[in-house]
C-alpha atoms as a PDB file:
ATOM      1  CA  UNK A   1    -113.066  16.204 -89.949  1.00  0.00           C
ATOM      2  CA  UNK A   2    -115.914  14.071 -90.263  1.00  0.00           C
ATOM      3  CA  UNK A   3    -114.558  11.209 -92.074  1.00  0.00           C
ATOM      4  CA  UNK A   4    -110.977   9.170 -91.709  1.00  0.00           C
ATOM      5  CA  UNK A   5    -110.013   6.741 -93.628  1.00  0.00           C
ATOM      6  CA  UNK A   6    -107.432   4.480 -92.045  1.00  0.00           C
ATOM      7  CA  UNK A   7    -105.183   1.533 -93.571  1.00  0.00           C
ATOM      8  CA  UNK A   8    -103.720  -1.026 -92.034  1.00  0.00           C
ATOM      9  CA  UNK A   9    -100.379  -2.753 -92.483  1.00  0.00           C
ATOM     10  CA  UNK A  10     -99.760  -6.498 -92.867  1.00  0.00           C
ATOM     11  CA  UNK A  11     -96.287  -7.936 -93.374  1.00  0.00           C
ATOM     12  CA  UNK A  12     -93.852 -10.774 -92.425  1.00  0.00           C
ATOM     13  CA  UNK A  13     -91.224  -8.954 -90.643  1.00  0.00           C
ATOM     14  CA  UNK A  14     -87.574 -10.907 -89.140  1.00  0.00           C
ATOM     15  CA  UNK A  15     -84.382 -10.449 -88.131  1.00  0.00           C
ATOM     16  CA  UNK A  16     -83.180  -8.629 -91.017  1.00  0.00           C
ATOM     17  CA  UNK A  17     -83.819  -4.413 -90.428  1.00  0.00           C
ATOM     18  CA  UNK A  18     -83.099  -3.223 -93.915  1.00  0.00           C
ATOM     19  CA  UNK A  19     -85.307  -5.620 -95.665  1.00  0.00           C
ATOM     20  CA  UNK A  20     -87.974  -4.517 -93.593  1.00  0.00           C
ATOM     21  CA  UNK A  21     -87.698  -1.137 -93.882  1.00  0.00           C
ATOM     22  CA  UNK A  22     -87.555  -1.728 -97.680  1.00  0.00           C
ATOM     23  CA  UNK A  23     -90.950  -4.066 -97.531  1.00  0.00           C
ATOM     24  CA  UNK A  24     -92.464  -1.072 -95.256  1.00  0.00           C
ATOM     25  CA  UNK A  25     -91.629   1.434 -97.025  1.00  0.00           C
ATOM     26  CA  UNK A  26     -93.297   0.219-100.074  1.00  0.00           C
ATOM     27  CA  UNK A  27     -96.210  -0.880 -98.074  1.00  0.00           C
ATOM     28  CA  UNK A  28     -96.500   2.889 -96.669  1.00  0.00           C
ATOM     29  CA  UNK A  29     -96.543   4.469 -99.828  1.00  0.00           C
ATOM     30  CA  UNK A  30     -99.303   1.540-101.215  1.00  0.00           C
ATOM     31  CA  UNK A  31    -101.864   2.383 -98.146  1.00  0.00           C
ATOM     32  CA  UNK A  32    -101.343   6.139 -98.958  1.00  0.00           C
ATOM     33  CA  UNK A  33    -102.163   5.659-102.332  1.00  0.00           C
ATOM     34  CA  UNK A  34    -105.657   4.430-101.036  1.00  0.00           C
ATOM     35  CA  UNK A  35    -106.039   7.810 -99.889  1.00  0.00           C
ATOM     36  CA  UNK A  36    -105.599   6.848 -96.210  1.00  0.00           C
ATOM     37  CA  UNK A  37    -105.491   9.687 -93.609  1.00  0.00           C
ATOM     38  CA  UNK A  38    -103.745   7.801 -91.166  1.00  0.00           C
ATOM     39  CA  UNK A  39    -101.578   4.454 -91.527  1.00  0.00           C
ATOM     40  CA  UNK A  40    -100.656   2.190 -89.579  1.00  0.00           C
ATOM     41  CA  UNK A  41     -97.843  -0.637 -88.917  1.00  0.00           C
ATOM     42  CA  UNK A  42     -97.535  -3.659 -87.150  1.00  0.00           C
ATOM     43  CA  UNK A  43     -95.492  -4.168 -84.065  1.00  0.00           C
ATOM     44  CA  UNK A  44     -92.054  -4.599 -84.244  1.00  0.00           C
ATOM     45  CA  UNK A  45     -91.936  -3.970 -88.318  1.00  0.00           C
ATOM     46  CA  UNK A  46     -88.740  -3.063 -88.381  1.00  0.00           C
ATOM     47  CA  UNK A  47     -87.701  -6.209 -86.469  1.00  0.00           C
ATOM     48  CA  UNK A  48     -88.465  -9.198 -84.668  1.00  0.00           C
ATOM     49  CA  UNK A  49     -85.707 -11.474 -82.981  1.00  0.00           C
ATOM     50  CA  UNK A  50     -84.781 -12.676 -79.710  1.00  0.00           C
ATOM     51  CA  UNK A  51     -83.534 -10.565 -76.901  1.00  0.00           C
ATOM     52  CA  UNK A  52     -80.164 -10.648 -77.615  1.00  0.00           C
ATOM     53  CA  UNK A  53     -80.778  -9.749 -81.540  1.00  0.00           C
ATOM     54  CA  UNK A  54     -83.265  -6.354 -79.799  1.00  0.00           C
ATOM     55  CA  UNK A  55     -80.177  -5.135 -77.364  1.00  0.00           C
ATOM     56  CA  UNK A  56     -78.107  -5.093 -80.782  1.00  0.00           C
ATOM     57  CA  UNK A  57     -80.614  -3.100 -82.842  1.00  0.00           C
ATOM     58  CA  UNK A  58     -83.209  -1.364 -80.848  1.00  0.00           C
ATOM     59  CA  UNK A  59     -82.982   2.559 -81.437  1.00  0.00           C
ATOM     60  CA  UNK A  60     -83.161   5.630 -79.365  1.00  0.00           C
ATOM     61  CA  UNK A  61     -86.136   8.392 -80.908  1.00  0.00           C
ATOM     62  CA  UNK A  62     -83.387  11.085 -81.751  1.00  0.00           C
ATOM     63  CA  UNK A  63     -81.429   9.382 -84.813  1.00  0.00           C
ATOM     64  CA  UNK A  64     -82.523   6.645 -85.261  1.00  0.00           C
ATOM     65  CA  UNK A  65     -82.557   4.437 -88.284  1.00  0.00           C
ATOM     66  CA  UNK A  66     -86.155   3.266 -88.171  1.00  0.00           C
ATOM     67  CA  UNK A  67     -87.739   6.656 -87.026  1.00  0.00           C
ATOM     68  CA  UNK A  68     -86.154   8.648 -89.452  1.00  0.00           C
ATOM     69  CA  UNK A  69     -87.379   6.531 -91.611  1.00  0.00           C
ATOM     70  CA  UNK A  70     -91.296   6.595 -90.299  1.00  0.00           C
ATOM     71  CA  UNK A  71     -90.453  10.861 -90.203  1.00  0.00           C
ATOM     72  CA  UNK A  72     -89.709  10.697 -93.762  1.00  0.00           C
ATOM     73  CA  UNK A  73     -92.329   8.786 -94.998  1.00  0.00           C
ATOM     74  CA  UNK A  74     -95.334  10.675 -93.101  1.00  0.00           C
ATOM     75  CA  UNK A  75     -93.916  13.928 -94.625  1.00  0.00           C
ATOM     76  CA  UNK A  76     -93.427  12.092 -98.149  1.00  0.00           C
ATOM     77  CA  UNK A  77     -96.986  10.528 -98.420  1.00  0.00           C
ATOM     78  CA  UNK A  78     -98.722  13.817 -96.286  1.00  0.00           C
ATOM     79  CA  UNK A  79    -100.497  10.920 -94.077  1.00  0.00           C
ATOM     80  CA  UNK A  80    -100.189  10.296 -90.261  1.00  0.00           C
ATOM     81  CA  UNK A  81     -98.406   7.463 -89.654  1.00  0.00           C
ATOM     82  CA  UNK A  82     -98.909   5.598 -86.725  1.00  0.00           C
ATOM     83  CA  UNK A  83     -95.762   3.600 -86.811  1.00  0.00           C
ATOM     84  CA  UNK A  84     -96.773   0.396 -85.446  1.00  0.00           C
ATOM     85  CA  UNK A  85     -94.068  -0.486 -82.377  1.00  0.00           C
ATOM     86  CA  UNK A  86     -89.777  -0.316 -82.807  1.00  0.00           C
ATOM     87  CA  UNK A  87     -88.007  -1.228 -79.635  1.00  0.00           C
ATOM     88  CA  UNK A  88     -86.568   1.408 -78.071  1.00  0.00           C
ATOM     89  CA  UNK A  89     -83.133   2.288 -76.276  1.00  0.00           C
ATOM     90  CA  UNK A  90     -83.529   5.002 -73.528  1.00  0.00           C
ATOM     91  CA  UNK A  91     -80.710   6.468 -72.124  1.00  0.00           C
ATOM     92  CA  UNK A  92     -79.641   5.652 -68.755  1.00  0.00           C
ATOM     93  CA  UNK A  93     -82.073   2.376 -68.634  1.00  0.00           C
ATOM     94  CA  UNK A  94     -81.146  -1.279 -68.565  1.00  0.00           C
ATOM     95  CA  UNK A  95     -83.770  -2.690 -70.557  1.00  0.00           C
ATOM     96  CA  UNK A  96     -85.504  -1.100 -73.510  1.00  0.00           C
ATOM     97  CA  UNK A  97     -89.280  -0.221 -74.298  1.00  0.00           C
ATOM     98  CA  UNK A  98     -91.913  -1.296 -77.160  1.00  0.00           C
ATOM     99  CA  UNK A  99     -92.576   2.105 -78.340  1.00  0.00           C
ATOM    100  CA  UNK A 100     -95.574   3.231 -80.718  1.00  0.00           C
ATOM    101  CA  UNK A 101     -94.850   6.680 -82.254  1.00  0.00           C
ATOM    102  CA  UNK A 102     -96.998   8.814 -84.120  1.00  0.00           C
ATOM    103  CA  UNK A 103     -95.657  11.205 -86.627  1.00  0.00           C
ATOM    104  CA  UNK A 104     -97.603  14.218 -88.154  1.00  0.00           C
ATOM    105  CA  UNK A 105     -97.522  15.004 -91.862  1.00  0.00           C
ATOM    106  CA  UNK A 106     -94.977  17.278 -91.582  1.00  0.00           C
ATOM    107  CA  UNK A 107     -92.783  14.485 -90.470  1.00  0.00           C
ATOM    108  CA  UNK A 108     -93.089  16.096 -86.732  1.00  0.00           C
ATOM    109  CA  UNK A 109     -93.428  13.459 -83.678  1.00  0.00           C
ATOM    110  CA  UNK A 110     -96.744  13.849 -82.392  1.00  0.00           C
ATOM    111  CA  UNK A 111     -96.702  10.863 -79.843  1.00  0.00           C
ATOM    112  CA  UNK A 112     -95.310   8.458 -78.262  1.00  0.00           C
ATOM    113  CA  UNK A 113     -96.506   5.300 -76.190  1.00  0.00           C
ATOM    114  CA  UNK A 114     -94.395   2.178 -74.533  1.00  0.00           C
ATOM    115  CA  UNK A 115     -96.430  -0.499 -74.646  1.00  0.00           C
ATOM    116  CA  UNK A 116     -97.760  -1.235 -70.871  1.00  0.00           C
ATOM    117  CA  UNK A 117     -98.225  -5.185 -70.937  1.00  0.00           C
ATOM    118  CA  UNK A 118     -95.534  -7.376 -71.576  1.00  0.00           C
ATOM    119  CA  UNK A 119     -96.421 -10.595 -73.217  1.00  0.00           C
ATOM    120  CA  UNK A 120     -94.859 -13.357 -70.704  1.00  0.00           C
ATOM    121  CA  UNK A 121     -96.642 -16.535 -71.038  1.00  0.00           C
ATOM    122  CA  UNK A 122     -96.190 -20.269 -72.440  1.00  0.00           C
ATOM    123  CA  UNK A 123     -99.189 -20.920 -75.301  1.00  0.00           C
ATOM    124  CA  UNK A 124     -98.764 -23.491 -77.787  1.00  0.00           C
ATOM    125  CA  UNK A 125     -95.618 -25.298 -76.548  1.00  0.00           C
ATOM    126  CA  UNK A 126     -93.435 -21.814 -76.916  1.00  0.00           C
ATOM    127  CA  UNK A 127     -92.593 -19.789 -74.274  1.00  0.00           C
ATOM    128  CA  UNK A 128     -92.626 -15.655 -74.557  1.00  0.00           C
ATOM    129  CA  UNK A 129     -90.432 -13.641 -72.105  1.00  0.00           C
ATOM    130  CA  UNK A 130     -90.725 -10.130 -73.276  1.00  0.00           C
ATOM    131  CA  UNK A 131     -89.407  -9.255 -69.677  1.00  0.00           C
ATOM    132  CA  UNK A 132     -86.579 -10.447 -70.310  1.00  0.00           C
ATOM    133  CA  UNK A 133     -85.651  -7.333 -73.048  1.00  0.00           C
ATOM    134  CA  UNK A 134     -87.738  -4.805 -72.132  1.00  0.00           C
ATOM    135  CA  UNK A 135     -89.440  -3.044 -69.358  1.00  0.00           C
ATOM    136  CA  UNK A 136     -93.331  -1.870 -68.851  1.00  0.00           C
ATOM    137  CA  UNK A 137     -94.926   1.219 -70.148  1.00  0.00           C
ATOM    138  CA  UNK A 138     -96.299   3.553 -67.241  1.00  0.00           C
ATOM    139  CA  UNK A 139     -99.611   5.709 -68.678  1.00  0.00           C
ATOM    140  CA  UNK A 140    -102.166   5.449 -71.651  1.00  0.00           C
ATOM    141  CA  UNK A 141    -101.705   7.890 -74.398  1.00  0.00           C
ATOM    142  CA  UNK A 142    -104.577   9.451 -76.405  1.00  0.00           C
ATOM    143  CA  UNK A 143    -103.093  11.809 -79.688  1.00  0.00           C
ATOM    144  CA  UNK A 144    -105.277  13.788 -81.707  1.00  0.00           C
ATOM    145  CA  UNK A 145    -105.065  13.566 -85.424  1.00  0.00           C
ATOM    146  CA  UNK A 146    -107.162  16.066 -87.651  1.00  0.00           C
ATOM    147  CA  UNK A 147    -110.198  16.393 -84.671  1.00  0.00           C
ATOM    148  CA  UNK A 148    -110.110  12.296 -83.799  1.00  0.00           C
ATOM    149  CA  UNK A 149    -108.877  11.532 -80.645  1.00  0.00           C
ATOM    150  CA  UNK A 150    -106.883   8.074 -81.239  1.00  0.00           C
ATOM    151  CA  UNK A 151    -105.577   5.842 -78.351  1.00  0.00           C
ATOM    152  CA  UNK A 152    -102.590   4.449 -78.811  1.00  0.00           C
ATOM    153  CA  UNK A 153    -102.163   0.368 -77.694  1.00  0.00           C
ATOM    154  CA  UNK A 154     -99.675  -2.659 -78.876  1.00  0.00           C
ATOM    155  CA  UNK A 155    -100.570  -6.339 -79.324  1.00  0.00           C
ATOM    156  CA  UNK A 156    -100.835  -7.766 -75.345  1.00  0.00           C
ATOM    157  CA  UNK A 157    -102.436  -4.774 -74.513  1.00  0.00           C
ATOM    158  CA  UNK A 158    -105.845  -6.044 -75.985  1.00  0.00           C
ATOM    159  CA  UNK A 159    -106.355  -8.324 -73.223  1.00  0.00           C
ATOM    160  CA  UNK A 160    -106.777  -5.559 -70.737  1.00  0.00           C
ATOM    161  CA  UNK A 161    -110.266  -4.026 -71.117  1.00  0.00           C
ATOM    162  CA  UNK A 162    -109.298  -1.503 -68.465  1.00  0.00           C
ATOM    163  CA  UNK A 163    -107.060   0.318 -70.620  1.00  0.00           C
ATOM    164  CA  UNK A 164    -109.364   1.109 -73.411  1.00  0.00           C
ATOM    165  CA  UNK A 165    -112.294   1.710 -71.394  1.00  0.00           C
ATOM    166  CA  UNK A 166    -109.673   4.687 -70.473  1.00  0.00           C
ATOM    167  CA  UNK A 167    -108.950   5.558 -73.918  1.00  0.00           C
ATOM    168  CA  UNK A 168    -112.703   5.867 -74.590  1.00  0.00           C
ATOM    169  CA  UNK A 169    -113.325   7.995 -71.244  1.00  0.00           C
ATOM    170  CA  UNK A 170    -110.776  10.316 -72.195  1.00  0.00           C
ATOM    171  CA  UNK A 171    -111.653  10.789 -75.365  1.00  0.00           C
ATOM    172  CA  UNK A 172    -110.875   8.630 -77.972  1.00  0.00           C
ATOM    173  CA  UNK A 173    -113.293   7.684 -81.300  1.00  0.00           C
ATOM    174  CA  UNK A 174    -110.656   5.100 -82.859  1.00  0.00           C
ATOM    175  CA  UNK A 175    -107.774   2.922 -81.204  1.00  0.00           C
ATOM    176  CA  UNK A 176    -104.980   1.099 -82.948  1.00  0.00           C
ATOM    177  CA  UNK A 177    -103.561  -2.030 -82.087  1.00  0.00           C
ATOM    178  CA  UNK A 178    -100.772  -2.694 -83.765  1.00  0.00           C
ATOM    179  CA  UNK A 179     -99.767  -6.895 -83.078  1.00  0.00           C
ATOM    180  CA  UNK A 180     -97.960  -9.933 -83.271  1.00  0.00           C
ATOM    181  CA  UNK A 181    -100.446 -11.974 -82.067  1.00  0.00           C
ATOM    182  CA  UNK A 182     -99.134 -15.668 -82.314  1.00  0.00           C
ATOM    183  CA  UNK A 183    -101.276 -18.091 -84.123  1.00  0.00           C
ATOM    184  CA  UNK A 184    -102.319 -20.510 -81.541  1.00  0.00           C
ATOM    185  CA  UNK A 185    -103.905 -17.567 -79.853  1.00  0.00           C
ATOM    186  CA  UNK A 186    -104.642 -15.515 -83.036  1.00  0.00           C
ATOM    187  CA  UNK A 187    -107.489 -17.959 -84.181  1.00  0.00           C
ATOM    188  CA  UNK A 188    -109.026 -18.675 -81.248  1.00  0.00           C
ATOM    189  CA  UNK A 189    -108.953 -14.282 -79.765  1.00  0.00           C
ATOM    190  CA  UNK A 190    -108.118 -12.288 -82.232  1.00  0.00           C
ATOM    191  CA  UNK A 191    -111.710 -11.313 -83.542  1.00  0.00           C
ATOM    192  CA  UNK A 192    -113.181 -11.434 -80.180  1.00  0.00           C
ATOM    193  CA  UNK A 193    -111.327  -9.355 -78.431  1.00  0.00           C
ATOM    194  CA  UNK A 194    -110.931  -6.826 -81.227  1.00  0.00           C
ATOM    195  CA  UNK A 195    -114.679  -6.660 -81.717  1.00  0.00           C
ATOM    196  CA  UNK A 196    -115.282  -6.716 -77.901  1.00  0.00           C
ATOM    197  CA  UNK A 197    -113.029  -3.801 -77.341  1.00  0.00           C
ATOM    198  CA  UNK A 198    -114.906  -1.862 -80.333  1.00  0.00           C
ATOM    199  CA  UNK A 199    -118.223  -3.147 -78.879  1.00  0.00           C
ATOM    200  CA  UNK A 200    -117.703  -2.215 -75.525  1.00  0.00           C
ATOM    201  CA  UNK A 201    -116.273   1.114 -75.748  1.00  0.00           C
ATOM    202  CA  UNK A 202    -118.244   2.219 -78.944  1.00  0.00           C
ATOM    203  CA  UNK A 203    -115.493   3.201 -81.235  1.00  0.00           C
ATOM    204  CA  UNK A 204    -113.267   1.925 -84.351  1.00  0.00           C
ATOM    205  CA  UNK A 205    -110.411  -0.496 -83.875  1.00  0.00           C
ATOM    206  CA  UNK A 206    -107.684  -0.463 -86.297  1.00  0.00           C
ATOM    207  CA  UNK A 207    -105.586  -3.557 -85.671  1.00  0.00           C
ATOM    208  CA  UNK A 208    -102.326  -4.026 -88.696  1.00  0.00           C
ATOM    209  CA  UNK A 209    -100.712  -7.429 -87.717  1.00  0.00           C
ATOM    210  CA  UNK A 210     -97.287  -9.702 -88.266  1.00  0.00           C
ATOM    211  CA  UNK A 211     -98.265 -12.509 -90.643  1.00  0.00           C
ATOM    212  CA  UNK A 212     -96.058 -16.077 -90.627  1.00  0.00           C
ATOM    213  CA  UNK A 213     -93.335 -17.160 -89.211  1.00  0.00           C
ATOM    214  CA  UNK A 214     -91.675 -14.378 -88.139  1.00  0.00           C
ATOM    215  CA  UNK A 215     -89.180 -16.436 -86.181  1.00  0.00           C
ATOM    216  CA  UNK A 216     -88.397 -19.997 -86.881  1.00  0.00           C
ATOM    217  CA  UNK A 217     -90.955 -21.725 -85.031  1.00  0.00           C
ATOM    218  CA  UNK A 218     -92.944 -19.191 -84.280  1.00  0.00           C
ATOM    219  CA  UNK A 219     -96.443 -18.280 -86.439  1.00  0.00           C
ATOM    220  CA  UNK A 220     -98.227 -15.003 -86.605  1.00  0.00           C
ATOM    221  CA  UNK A 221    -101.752 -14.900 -87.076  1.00  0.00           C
ATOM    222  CA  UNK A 222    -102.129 -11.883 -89.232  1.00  0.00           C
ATOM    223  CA  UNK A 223    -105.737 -11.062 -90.553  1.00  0.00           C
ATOM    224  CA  UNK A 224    -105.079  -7.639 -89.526  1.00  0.00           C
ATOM    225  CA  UNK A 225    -108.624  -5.736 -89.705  1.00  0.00           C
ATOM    226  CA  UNK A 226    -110.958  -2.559 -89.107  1.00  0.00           C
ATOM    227  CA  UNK A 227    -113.683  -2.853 -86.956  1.00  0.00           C
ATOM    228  CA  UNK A 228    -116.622  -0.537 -86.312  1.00  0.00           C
ATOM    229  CA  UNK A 229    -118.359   1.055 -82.769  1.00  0.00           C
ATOM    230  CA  UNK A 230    -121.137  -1.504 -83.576  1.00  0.00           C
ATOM    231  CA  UNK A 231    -118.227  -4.458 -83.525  1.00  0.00           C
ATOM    232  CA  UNK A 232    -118.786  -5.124 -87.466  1.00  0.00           C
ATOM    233  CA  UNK A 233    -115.917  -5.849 -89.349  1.00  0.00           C
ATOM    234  CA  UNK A 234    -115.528  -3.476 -92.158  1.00  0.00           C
ATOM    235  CA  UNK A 235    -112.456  -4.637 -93.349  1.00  0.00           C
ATOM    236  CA  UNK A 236    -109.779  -7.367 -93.128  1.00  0.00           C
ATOM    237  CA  UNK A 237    -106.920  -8.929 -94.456  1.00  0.00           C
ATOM    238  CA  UNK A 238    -106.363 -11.849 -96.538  1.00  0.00           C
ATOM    239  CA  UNK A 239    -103.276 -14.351 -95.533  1.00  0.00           C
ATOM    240  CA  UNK A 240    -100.388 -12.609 -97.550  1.00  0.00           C
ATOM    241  CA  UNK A 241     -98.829  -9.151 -97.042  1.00  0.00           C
ATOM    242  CA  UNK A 242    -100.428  -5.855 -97.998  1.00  0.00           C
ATOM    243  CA  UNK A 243    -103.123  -3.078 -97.044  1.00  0.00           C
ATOM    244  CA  UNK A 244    -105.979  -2.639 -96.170  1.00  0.00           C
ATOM    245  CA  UNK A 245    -108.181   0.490 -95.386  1.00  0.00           C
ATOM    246  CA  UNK A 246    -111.641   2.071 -94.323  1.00  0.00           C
ATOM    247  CA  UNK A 247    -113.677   5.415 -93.748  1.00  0.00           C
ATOM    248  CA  UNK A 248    -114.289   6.054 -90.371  1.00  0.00           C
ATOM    249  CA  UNK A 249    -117.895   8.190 -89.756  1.00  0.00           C
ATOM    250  CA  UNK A 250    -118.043  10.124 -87.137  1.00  0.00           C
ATOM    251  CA  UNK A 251    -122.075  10.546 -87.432  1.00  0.00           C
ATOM    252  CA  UNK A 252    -121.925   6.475 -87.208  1.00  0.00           C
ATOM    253  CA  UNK A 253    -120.168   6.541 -84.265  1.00  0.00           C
ATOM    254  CA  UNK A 254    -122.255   9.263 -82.378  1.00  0.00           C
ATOM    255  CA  UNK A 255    -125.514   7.359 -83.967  1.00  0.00           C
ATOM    256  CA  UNK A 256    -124.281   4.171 -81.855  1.00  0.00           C
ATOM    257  CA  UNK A 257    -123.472   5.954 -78.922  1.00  0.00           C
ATOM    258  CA  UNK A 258    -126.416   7.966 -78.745  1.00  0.00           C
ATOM    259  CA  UNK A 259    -128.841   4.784 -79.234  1.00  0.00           C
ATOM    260  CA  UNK A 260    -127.193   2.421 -77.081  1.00  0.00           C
ATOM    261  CA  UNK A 261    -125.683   5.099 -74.214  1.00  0.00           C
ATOM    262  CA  UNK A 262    -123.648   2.783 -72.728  1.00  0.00           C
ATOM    263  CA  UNK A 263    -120.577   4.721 -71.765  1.00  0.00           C
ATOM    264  CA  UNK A 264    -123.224   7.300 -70.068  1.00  0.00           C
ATOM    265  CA  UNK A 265    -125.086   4.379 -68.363  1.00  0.00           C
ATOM    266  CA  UNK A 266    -121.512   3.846 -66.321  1.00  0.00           C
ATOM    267  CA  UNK A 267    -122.101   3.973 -62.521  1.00  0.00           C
ATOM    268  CA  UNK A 268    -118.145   4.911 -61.597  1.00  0.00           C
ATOM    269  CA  UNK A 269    -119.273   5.792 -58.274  1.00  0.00           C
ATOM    270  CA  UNK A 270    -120.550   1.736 -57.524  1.00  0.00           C
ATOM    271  CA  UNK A 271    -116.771   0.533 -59.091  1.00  0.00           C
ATOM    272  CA  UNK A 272    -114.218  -0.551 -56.405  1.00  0.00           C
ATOM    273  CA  UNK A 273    -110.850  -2.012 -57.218  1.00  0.00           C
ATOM    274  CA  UNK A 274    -110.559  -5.585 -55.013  1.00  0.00           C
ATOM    275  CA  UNK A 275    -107.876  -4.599 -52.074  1.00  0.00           C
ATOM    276  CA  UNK A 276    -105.763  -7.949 -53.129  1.00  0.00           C
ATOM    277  CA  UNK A 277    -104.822  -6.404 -56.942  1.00  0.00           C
END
C-alpha cells in the first residue's frame, strides 16, 4: 500500500471507565468514517486516576473490558486500531504496565507494547510518580499494518531519541505516540519534539492526545497532530475533542530520504555508549 491515511484521537478522559468507553467508541467510529486506515487513541482513554483508582481497574489482555472493546470496534469499522495505552494487570506481577495494543481488522491482536519510560518528575508545581503503579517496558516494538512498518511509543517515551532512532533502523515509516502530555510541558515541547523525532528519523508521527483536566488539578495539553518525514505539520487538532486524520505517501517519504540520506550518512561504527550510563 502506497498510501495510509491515519486519524488521530483527542478526548478528555477521567476516572469514570464506562463514560469513556462510550466517548471512544463514538470517536472510533467518527475517524473511520474519514476513511482512516489506521486509528489511533490517546493514552490511558479508558482511564486516568491515581494509583490506587489503576490497581482497581486496570485489565489483563484476555477478557478484558476495555480490549474487548478496542477488538470489537477494529472488526466493526474494518480499520486498525492502534488503541492508544490501557493499564494493564499481568499475572503474577506486583505492579501493572502502560500497554499499547494493536488490533487487526479482523478484531485479531496484532501487537502489543508496555510503555518503556515512566513519567516521574515534578513540572509545574505537581508531582508525577508513575513508578509508583506501574513497572517499565523492556524492548521496542515495530508491527506491520498493510506493508507500513509502525513503531509503537506512549507519551514519556518522546523524550528519548534513542528509541525511535531504533524504530526507524528497524524499519519503521510512521510512529504513534499516543500522550498525556501535561500542559506546562505541552506548550513549551510538544511540537518540538514531535517534529524533531519526524525530522530526525525521516518518517510520519501520529501523536492523538488527552485534552483538559483530566484530573482535578491537572491540565492536558492536547493539540494532538500528524506530522510529516520533512517535520511539517499536516494536521492538528483544535482545543475540544474529536478527530483528526491524514494520507501518509510513501513516495514522499522515500523522496525525503533519498535527498537528504541521513539515516545512510550514520557512522554506527564511531558511536560509543559513555561507561557511566
Amino acid at each position: 500500500m502506497d498510501r495510509l491515511r491515519v486519524a488521530c484521537v483527542q478526548m478528555t478522559s477521567r476516572a469514570d471507565k464506562a463514560a469513556n468507553l462510550e466517548t471512544a467508541e463514538a470517536l472510533v467510529a467518527r475517524a473511520a468514517s474519514t476513511g482512516a486506515d489506521v486509528v489511533v487513541l490517546p493514552e490511558k482513554w479508558n482511564l486516568i486516576g491515581d494509583a490506587e483508582a489503576l490497581h482497581a481497574t486496570a485489565e489483563p489482555l484476555a477478557g478484558g473490558e476495555s480490549v474487548d472493546a478496542m477488538a470489537t470496534w477494529a472488526r466493526t469499522q474494518a480499520v486498525t486500531l492502534v488503541g492508544g495505552s490501557i493499564t494493564e494487570r499481568r499475572e503474577g506481577r506486583e505492579k501493572l504496565s502502560n500497554t499499547s495494543l494493536v488490533f487487526a481488522p479482523d478484531g485479531s491482536l496484532a501487537a502489543v507494547y508496555r510503555k518503556i519510560h515512566l513519567f516521574d518528575v515534578e513540572v509545574g508545581g505537581l508531582v508525577y510518580r508513575e513508578s509508583e503503579a506501574e513497572e517499565h517496558g523492556e524492548e521496542p516494538v515495530v508491527a506491520d499494518v498493510d506493508g507500513w512498518p509502525i513503531g509503537l511509543s506512549v507519551c514519556y517515551d518522546l523524550r528519548f531519541p534513542e528509541l525511535y532512532r531504533i524504530l526507524a533502523l528497524e524499519g519503521a515509516l510512521l510512529v504513534t505516540v499516543p500522550a498525556n502530555f501535561t500542559l506546562y510541558t505541552g506548550k513549551d515541547h510538544w511540537h518540538v519534539l514531535l517534529r524533531a523525532r519526524a525530522i530526525e528519523n525521516q518518517l510520519y508521527v501520529a501523536a492523538a492526545a488527552q485534552l483538559g483536566e483530566v484530573q482535578p488539578g491537572r491540565h492536558s495539553y492536547g493539540r494532538s497532530l500528524i506530522a510529516d518525514p520533512w517535520g511539517v505539520v499536516v494536521a492538528q487538532a483544535p482545543d475540544e475533542e474529536g478527530v483528526i486524520a491524514a494520507e501518509l505517501d510513501r513516495a514522499r517519504l522515500e523522496d525525503v530520504r533519498a535527498k537528504l540520506p541521513s539515516l545512510r550518512h550514520r557512522r554506527h561504527a564511531a558511536y560509543r555508549w559513555p561507561a557511566p550510563v
